[in-house]
C-alpha atoms as a PDB file:
ATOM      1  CA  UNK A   1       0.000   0.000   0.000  1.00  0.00           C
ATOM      2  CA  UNK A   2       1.283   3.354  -0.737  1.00  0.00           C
ATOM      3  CA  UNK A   3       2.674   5.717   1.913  1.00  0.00           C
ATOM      4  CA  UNK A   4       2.302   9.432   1.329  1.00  0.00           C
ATOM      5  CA  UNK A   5       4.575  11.649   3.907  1.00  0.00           C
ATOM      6  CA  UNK A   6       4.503  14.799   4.859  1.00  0.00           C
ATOM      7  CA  UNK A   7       7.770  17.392   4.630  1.00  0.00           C
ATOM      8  CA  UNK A   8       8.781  20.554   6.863  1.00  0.00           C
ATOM      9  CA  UNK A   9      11.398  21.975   4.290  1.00  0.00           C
ATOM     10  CA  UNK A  10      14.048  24.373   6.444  1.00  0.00           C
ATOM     11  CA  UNK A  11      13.807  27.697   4.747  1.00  0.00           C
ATOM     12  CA  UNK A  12      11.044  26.721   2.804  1.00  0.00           C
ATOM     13  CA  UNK A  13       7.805  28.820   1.695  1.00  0.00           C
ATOM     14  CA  UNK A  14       5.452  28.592   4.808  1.00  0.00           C
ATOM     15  CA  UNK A  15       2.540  28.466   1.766  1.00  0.00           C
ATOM     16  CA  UNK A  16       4.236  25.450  -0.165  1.00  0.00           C
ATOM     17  CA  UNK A  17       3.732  21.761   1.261  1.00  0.00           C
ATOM     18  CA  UNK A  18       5.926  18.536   0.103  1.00  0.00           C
ATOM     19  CA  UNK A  19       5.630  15.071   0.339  1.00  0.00           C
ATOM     20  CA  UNK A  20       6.895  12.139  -1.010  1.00  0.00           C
ATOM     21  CA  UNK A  21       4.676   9.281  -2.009  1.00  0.00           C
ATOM     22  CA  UNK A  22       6.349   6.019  -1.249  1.00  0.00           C
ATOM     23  CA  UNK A  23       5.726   2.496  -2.035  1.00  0.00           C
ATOM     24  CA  UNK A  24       7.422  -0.898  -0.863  1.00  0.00           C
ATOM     25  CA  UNK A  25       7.546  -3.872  -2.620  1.00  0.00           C
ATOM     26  CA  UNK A  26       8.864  -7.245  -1.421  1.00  0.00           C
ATOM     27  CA  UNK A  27       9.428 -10.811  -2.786  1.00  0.00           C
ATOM     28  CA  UNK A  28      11.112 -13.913  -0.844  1.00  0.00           C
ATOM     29  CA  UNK A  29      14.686 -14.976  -2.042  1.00  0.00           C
ATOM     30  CA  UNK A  30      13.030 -18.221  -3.291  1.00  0.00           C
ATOM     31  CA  UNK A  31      10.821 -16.999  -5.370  1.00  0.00           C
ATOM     32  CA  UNK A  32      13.314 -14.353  -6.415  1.00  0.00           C
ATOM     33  CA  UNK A  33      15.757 -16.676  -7.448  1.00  0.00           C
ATOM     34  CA  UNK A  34      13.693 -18.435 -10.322  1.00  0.00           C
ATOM     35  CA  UNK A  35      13.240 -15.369 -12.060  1.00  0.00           C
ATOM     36  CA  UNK A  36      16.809 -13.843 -11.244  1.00  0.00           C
ATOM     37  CA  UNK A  37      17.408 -10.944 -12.880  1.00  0.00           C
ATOM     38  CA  UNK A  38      14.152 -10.560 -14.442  1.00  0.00           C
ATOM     39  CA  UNK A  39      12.865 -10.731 -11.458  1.00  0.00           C
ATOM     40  CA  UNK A  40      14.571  -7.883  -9.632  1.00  0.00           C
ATOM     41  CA  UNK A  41      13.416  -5.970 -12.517  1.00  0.00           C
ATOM     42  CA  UNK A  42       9.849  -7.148 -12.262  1.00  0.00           C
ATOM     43  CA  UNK A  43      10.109  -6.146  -8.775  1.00  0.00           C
ATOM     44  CA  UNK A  44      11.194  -2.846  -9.384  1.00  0.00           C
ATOM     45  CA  UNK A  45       8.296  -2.740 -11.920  1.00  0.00           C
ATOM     46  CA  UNK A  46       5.925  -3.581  -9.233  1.00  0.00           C
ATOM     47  CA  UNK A  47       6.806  -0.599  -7.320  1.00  0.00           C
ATOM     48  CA  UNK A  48       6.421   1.585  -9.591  1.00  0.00           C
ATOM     49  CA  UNK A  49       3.188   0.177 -10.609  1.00  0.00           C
ATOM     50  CA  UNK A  50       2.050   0.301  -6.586  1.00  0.00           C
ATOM     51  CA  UNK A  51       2.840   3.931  -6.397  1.00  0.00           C
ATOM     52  CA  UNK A  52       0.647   4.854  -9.361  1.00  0.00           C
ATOM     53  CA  UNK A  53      -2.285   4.127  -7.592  1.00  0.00           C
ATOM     54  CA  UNK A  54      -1.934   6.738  -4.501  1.00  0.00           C
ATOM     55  CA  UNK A  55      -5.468   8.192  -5.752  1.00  0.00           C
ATOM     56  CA  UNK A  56      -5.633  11.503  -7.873  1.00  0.00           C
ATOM     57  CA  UNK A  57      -2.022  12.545  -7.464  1.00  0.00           C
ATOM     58  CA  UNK A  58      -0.275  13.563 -10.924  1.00  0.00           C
ATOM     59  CA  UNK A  59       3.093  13.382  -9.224  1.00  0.00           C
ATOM     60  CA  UNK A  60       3.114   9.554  -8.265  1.00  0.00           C
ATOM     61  CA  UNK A  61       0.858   8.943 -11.281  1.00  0.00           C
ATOM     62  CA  UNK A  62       3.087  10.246 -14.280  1.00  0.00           C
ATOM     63  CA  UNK A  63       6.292  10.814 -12.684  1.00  0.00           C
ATOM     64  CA  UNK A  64       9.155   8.391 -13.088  1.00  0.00           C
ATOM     65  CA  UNK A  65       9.854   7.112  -9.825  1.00  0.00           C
ATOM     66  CA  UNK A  66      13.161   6.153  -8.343  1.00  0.00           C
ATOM     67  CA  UNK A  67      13.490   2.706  -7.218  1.00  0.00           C
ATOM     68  CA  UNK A  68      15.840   1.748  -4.222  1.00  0.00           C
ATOM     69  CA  UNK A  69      16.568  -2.524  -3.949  1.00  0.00           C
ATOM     70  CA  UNK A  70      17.065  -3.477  -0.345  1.00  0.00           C
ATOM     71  CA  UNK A  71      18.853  -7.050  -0.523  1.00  0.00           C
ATOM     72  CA  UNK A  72      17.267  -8.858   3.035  1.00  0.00           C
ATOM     73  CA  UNK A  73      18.729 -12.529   4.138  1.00  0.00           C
ATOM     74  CA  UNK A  74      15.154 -13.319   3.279  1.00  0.00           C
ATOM     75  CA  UNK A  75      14.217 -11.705   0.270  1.00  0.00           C
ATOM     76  CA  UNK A  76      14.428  -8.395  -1.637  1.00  0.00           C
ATOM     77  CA  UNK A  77      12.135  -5.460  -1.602  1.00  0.00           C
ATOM     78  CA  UNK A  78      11.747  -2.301  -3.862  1.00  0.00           C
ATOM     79  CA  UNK A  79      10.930   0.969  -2.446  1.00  0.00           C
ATOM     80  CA  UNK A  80       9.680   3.497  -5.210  1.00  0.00           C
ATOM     81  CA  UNK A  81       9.602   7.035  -4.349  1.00  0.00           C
ATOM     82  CA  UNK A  82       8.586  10.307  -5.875  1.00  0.00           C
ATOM     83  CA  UNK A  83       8.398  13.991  -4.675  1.00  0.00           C
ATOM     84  CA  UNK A  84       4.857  15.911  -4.894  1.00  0.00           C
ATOM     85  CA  UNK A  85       4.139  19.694  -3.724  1.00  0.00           C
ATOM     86  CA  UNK A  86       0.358  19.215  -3.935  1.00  0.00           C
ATOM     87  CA  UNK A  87      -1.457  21.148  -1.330  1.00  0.00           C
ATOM     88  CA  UNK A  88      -4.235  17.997  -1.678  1.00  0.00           C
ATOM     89  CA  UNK A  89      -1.948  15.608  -0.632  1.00  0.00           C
ATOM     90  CA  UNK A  90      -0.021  16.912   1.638  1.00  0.00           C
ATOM     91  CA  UNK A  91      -2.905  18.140   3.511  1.00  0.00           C
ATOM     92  CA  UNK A  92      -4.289  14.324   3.011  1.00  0.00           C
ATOM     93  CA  UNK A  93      -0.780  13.251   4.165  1.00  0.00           C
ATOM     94  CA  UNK A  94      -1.238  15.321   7.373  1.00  0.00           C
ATOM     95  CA  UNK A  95      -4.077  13.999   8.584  1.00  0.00           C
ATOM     96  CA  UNK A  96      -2.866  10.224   8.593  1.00  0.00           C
ATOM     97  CA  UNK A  97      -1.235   8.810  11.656  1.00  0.00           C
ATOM     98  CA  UNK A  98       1.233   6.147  10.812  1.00  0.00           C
ATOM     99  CA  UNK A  99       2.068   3.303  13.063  1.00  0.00           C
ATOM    100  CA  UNK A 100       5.277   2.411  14.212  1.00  0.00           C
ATOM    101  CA  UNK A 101       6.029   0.151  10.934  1.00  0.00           C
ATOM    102  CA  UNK A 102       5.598   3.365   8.809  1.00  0.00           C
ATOM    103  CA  UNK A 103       7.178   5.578  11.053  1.00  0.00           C
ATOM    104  CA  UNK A 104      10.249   3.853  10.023  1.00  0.00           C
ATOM    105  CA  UNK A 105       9.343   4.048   6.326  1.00  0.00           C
ATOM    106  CA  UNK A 106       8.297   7.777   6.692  1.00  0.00           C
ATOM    107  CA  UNK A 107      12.382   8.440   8.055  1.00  0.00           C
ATOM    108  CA  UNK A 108      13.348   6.238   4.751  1.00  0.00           C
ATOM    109  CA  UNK A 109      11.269   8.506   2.900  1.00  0.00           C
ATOM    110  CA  UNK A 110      12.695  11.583   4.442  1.00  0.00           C
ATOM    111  CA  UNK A 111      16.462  10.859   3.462  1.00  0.00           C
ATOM    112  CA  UNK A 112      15.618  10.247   0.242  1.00  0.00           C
ATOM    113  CA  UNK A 113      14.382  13.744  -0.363  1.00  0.00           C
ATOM    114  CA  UNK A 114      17.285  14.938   1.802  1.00  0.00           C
ATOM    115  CA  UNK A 115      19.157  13.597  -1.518  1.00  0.00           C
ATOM    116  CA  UNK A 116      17.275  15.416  -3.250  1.00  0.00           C
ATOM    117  CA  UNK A 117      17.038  18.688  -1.914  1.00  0.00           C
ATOM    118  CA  UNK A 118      20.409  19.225  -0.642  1.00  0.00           C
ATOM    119  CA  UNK A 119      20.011  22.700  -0.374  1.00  0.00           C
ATOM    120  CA  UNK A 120      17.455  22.276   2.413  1.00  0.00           C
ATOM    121  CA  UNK A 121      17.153  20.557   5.802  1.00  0.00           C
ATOM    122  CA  UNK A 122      14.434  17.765   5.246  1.00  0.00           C
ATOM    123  CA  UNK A 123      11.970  16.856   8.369  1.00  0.00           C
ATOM    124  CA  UNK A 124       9.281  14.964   8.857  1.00  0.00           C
ATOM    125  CA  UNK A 125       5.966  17.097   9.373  1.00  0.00           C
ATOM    126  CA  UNK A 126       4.615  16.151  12.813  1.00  0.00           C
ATOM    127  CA  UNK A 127       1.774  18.263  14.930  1.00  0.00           C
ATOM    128  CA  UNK A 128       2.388  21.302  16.388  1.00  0.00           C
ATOM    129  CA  UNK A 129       5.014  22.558  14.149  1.00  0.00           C
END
């Protein structure tokens, strides 16, 4: 299921929100290893293909997402990310309270538009700020 997280951008434009709309991916090494390479791919694919259903955003719709592959003793999984500065979604994004699971996906999230923005400090939108 797709994640969608909210961004505090430091100096950003109090008027502009960010997000980034993030989806995870995972297969187990055994079923991995009959497609091999193919199959990273596919899983990469899948991703992608998870992401573009986060509901009426362009961003995570059109955009071309980029794919991290997380090797696991167990498996492999593909996160797909992609940056959005909808008002709609981040207000959406706002609003949702992620468990402890996604809190640790949200931080993933998070350095990956630190990459991205290096001319900014990146944090995590929480209440009160």
């Amino acid at each position: 299921m797709p994640l969608s997280v909210p961004l505090l951008l430091v100096p950003g434009e109090p008027e502009r929100h960010y997000t980034v709309h993030t989806h995870r991916t995972r297969r187990d090494g055994a079923r991995l290893a009959e497609h091999g390479n193919r199959g990273v791919s596919a899983l990469m694919e899948a991703a992608r293909e998870g992401l573009r259903f986060v509901s009426e955003c362009v961003a995570a719709e059109l955009a071309d997402a980029d794919v991290a592959v997380i090797q696991h003793p167990d498996g492999v999984e593909a996160v797909a990310c992609v940056p959005c500065d909808s008002d709609v979604c981040a207000a959406a994004a706002e609003q949702y309270h992620r468990d402890a699971d996604e809190d640790v996906e949200a931080e993933i999230a998070r350095a990956w538009a630190a990459t991205q923005l290096q001319d900014q400090t990146v944090e995590l939108f929480a209440d009160g700020k």
